[in-house]
Protein backbone atom coordinates (compact mmCIF):
# COMPACT_ATOMS: atom_id res chain seq x y z
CA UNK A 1 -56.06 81.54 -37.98
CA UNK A 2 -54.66 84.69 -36.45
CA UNK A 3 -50.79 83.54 -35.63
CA UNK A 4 -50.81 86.73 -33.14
CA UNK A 5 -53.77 86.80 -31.01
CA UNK A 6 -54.42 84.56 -27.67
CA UNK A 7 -57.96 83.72 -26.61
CA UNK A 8 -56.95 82.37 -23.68
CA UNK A 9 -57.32 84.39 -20.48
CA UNK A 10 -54.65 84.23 -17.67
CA UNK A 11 -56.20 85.31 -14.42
CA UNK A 12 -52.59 87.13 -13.25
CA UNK A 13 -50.87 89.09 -15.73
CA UNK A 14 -48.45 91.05 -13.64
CA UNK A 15 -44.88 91.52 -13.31
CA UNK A 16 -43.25 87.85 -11.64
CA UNK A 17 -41.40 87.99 -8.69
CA UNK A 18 -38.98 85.11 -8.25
CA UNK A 19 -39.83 83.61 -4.72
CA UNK A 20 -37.50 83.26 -1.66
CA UNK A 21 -35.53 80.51 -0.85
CA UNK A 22 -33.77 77.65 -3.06
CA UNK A 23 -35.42 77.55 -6.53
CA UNK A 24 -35.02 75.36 -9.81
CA UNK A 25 -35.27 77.26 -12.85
CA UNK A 26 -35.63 75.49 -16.36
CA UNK A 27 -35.22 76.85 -19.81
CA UNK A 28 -36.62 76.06 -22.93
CA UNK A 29 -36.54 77.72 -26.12
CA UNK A 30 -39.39 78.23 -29.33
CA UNK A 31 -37.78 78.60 -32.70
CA UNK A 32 -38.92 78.06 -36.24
CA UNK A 33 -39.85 80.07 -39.53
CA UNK A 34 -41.10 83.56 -39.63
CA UNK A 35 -44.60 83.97 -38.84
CA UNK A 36 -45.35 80.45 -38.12
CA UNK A 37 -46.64 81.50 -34.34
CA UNK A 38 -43.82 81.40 -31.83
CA UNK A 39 -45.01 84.79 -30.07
CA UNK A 40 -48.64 83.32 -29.64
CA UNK A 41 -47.16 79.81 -27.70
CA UNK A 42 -45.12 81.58 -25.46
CA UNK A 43 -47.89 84.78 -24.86
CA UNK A 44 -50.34 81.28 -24.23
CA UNK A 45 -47.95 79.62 -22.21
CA UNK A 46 -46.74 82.36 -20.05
CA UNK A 47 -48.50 82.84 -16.55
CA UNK A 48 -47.58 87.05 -16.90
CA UNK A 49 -47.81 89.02 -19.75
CA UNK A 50 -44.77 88.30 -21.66
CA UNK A 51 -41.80 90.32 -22.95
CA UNK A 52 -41.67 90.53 -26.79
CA UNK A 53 -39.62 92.91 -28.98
CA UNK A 54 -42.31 93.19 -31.76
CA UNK A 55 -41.40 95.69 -34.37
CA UNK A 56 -43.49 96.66 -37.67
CA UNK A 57 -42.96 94.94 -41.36
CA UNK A 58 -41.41 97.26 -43.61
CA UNK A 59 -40.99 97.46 -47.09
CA UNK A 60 -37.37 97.83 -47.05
CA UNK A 61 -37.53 94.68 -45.36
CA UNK A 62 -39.77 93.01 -48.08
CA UNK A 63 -37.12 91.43 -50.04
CA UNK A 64 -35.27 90.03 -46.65
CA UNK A 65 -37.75 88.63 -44.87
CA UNK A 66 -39.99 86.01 -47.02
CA UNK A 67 -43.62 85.46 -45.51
CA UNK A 68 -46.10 83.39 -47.37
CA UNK A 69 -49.30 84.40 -44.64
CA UNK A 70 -51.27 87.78 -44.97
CA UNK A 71 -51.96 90.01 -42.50
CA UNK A 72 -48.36 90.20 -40.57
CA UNK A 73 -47.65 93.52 -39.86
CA UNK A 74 -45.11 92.77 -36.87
CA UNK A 75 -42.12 90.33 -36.59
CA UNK A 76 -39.50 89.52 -33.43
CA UNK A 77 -36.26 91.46 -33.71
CA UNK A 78 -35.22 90.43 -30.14
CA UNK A 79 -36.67 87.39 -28.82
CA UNK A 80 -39.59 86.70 -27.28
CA UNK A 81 -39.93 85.48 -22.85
CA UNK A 82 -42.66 84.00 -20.73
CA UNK A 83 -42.56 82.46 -17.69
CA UNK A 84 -44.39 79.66 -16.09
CA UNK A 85 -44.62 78.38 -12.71
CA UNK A 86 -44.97 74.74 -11.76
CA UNK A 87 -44.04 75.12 -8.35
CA UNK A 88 -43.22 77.35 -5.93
CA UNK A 89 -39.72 76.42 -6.45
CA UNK A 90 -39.75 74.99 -9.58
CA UNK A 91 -40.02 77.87 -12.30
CA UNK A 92 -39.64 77.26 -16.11
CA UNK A 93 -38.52 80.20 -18.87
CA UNK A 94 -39.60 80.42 -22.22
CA UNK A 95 -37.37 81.99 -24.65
CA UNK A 96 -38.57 82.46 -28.40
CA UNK A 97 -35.88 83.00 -30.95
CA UNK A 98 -35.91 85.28 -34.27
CA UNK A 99 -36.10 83.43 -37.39
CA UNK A 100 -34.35 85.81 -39.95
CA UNK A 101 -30.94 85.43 -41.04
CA UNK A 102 -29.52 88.59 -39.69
CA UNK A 103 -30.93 87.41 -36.19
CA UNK A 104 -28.86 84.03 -35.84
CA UNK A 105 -26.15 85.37 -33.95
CA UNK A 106 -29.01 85.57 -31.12
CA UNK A 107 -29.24 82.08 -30.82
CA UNK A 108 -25.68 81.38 -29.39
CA UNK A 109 -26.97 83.46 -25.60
CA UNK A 110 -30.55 82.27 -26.16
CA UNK A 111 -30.10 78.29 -26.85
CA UNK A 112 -27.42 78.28 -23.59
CA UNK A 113 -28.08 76.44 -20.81
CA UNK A 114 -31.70 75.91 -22.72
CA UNK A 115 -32.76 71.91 -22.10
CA UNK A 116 -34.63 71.39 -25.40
CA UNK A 117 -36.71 73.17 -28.15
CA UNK A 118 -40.05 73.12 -30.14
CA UNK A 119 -39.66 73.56 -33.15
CA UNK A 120 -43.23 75.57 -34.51
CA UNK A 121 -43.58 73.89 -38.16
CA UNK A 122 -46.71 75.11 -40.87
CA UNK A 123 -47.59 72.99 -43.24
CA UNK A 124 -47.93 75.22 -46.37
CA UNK A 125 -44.15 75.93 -46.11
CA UNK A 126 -42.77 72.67 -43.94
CA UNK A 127 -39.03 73.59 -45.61
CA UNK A 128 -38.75 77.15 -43.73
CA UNK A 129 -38.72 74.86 -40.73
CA UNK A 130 -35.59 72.59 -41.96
CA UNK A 131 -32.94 75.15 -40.82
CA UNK A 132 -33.86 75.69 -37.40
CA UNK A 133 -33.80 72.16 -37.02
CA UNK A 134 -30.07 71.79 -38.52
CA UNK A 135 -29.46 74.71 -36.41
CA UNK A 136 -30.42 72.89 -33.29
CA UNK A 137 -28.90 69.48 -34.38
CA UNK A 138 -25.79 71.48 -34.52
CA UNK A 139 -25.78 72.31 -31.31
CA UNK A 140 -26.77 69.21 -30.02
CA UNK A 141 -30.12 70.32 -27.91
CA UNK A 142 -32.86 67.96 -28.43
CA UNK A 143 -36.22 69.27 -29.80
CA UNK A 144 -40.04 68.12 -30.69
CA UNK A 145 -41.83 69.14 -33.84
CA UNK A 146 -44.90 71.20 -33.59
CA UNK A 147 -46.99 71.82 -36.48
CA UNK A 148 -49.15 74.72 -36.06
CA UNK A 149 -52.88 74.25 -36.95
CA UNK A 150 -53.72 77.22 -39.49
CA UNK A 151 -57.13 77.63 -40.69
CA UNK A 152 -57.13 76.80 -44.36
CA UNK A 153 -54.07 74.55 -44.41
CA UNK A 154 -54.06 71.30 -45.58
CA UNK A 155 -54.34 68.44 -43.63
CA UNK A 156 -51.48 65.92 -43.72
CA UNK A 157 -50.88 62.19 -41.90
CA UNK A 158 -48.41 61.48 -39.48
CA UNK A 159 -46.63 59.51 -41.88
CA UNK A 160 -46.33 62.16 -44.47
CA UNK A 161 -45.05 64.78 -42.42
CA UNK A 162 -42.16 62.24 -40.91
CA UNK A 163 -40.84 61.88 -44.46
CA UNK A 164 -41.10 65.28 -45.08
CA UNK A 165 -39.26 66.84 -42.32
CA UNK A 166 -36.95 63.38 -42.05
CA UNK A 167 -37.21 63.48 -38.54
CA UNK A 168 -35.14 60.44 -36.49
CA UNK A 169 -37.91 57.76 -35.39
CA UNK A 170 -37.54 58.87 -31.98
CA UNK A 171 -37.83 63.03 -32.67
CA UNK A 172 -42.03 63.19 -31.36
CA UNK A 173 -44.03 65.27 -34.27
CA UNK A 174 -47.27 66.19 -33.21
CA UNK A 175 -49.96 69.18 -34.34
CA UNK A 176 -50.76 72.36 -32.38
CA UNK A 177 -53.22 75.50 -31.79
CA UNK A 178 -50.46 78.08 -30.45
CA UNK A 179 -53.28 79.77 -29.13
CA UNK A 180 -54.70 77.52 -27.33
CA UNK A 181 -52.81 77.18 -23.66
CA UNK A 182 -54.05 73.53 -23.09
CA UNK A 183 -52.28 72.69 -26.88
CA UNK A 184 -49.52 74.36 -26.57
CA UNK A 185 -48.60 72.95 -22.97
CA UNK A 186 -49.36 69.84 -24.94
CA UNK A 187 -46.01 70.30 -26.91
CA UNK A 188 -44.24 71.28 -24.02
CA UNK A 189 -44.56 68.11 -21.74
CA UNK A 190 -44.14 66.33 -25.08
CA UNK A 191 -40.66 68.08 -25.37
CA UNK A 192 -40.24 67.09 -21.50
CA UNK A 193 -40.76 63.53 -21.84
CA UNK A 194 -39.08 63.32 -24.81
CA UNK A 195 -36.04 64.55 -23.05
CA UNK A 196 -36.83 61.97 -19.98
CA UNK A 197 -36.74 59.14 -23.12
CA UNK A 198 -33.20 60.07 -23.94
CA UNK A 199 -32.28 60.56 -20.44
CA UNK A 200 -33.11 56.87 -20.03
CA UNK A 201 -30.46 56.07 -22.58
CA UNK A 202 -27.28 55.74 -21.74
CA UNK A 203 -24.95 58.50 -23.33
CA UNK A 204 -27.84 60.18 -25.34
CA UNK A 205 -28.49 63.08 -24.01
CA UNK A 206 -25.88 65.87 -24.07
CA UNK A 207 -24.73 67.91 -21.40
CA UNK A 208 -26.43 71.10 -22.19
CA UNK A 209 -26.22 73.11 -18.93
């Protein structure tokens, strides 16, 4: 499948305004290997068009940045934002973070105050997922594990993926279209109720705002 496209149509794609009065706003945050589809959730996801700091592939860059999937010509040197609205007062933001090396530093002002992550996973190259995971571990913000449906991959049960990505019992690991909005928003309440399970435990989930 095409990792950058969306054919899903959003019926407003102008600039937000935050509304007046007292509002809750909620962040999450989309991380995992290069090309593996983090622009298309959020541009799915996101109720305006959203920001993205797409830049062309070069070949200076070839040896740097490792990418297994033809036909990617761009790649996030920023970070990627959408926005969805619930409610009229309850807004959430969508923050996708780079993948490359060189971009880490990012992560520090993108992951703060963030309430969890999904973690975008393909299956022809499940290990390029394994350090955004130990990256989030690290920092103690919960996440769910996405894997991204690509035409042509192969098809794996639940079973093998949790031993592959040796996930904790209670991390949810579930499949994905990134393009599609209903899918994607899929993951998302899965990440929500996920973080509603640990809330429910005492002393399990971290301060994180």
């Amino acid at each position: 499948m095409d990792s950058e496209t969306s054919d899903t149509p959003h019926t407003d794609r102008s600039v937000p305004h935050l509304p007046d009065g007292d509002i809750t706003l909620v962040k999450f945050v989309v991380v995992g290997p290069l090309g593996v589809g983090k622009t298309t959730m959020i541009r799915s996801l996101s109720d305006y068009e959203p920001l993205t700091t797409d830049e062309p592939m070069t070949q200076a860059g070839e040896h740097i940045d490792r990418l297994r999937r033809m036909g990617k010509t761009e790649t996030t040197v920023a970070m990627d934002f959408g926005r969805i609205t619930l409610q009229p007062d309850l807004i959430v933001y969508l923050f996708g973070a780079p993948s490359q090396q060189r971009f880490q530093p990012l992560w520090d002002d993108m992951t703060s105050g963030a309430l969890g992550a999904v973690v975008l996973a393909d299956t022809e190259r499940l290990e390029d997922s394994f350090q955004a995971m130990d990256r989030l571990e690290a920092l103690g913000l919960p996440y769910v594990v996405a894997v991204n449906e690509f035409e042509g991959n192969d098809t794996y049960d639940a079973e093998e993926l949790q031993e592959a990505f040796q996930l904790d019992p209670d991390t949810p690991l579930l499949t994905c279209d990134a393009r599609e909005r209903a899918s994607s928003r899929d993951a998302l309440v899965n990440l929500v109720l996920h973080l509603k399970d640990r809330n429910r435990r005492p002393h399990a989930l971290q301060e994180t705002v």
